[in-house]
Protein backbone atom coordinates (compact mmCIF):
# COMPACT_ATOMS: atom_id res chain seq x y z
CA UNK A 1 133.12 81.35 102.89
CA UNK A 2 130.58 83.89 100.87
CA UNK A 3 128.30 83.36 103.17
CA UNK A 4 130.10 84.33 106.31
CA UNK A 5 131.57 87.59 104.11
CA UNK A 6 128.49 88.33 104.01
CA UNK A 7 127.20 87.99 107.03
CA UNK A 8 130.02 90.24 108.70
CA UNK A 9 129.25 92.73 105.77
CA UNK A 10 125.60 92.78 106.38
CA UNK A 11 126.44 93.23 110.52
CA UNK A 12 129.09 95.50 109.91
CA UNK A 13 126.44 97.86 107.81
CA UNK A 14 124.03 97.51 110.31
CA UNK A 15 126.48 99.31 112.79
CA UNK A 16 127.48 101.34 110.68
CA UNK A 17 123.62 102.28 110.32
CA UNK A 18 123.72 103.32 113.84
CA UNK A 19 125.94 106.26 112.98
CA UNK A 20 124.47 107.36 109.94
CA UNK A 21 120.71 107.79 111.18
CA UNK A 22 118.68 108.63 114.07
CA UNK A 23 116.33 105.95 114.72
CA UNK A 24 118.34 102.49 114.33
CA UNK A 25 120.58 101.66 117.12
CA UNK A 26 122.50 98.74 117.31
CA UNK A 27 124.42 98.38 120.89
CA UNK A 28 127.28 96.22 119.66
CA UNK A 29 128.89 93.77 117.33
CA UNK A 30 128.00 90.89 118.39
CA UNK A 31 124.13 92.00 118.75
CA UNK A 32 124.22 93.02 114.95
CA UNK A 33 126.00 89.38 114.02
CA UNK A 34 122.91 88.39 115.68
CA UNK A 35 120.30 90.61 114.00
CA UNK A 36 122.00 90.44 110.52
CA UNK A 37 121.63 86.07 110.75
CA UNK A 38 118.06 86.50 112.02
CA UNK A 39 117.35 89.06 109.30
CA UNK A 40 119.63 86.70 106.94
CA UNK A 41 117.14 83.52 108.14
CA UNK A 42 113.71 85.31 107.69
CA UNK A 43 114.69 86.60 104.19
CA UNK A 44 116.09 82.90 103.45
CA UNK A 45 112.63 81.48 104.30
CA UNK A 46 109.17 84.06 105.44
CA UNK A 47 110.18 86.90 102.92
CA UNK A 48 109.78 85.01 99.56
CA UNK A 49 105.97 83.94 100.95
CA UNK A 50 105.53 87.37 101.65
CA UNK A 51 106.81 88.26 98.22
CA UNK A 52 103.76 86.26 96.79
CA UNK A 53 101.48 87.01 98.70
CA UNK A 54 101.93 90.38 97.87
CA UNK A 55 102.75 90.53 94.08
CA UNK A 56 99.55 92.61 93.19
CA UNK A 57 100.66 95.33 94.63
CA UNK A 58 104.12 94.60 93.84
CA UNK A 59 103.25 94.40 90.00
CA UNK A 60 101.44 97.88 90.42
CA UNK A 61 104.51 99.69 91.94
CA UNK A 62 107.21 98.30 89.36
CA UNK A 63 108.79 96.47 92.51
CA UNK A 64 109.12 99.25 94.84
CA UNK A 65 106.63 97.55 97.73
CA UNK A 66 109.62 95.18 97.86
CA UNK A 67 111.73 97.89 99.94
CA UNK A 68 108.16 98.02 102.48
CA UNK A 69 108.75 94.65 102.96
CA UNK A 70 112.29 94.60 103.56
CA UNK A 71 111.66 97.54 105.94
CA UNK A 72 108.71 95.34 107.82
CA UNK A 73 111.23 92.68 108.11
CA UNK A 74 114.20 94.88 109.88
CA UNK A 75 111.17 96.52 111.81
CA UNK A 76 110.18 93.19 112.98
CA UNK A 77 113.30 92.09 113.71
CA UNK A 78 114.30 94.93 116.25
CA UNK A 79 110.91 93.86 118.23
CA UNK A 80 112.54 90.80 119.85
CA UNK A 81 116.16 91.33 119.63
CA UNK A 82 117.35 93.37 122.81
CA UNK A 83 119.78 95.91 121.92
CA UNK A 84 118.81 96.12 118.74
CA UNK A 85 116.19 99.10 117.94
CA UNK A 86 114.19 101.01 114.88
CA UNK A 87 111.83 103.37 116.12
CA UNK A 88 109.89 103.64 113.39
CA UNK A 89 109.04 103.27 109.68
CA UNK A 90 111.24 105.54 108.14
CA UNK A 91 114.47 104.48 109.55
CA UNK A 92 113.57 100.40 108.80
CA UNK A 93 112.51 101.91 104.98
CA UNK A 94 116.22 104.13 104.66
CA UNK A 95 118.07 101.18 106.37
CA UNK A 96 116.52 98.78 103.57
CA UNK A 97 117.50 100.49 101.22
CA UNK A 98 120.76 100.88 102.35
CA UNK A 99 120.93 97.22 103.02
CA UNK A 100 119.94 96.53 99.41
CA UNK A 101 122.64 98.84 98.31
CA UNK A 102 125.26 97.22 100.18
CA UNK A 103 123.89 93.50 99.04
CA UNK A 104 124.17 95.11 95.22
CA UNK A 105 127.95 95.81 95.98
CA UNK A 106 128.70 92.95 97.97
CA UNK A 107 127.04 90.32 95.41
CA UNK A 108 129.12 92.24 92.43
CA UNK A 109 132.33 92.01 94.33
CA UNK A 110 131.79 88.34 95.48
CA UNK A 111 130.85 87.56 91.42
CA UNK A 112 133.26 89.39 90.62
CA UNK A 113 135.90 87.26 92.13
């Protein structure tokens, strides 16, 4: 049950992305269900690799790279999901960060229940 809450929470931000920034369009529902499981599935397995591989520079920034990689990951994603679109690094880094933020919330919430 957490873990469809927050899917639909993580789908319902990315929409809600859509209207907050230029850049990051998301044509429906149903195509950011998709995006947010495919972004849910490559953070589940490729993003914790990634994590290692790149702890250097991840040590030298106090953590901050993290939100580059989280923004490579969104900006990878919209490359092979049709109808859903980031042109560009900035938007994937600002929706990342908002993404984290909403993961803070939504983890304290479910925890807190």
């Amino acid at each position: 049950m957490r873990l469809l809450f927050r899917w639909i929470i993580n789908a319902v931000t990315l929409l809600a992305l859509t209207q907050l920034m230029m850049g990051f369009d998301v044509k429906n529902f149903y195509i950011a269900l998709i995006a947010a499981l495919i972004i849910g599935l490559i953070n589940a397995v490729i993003r914790p690799i990634i994590l290692l591989i790149t702890l250097p520079i991840n040590m030298l920034t106090l953590g901050l790279f993290t939100f580059v990689v989280n923004a490579l990951i969104l900006w990878f994603v919209s490359t092979f999901i049709a109808g859903f679109t980031i042109t560009g690094f900035l938007p994937a880094l600002v929706g990342a960060i908002i993404l984290w933020a909403v993961s803070l919330v939504t983890n304290w919430l479910i925890k807190k229940n």
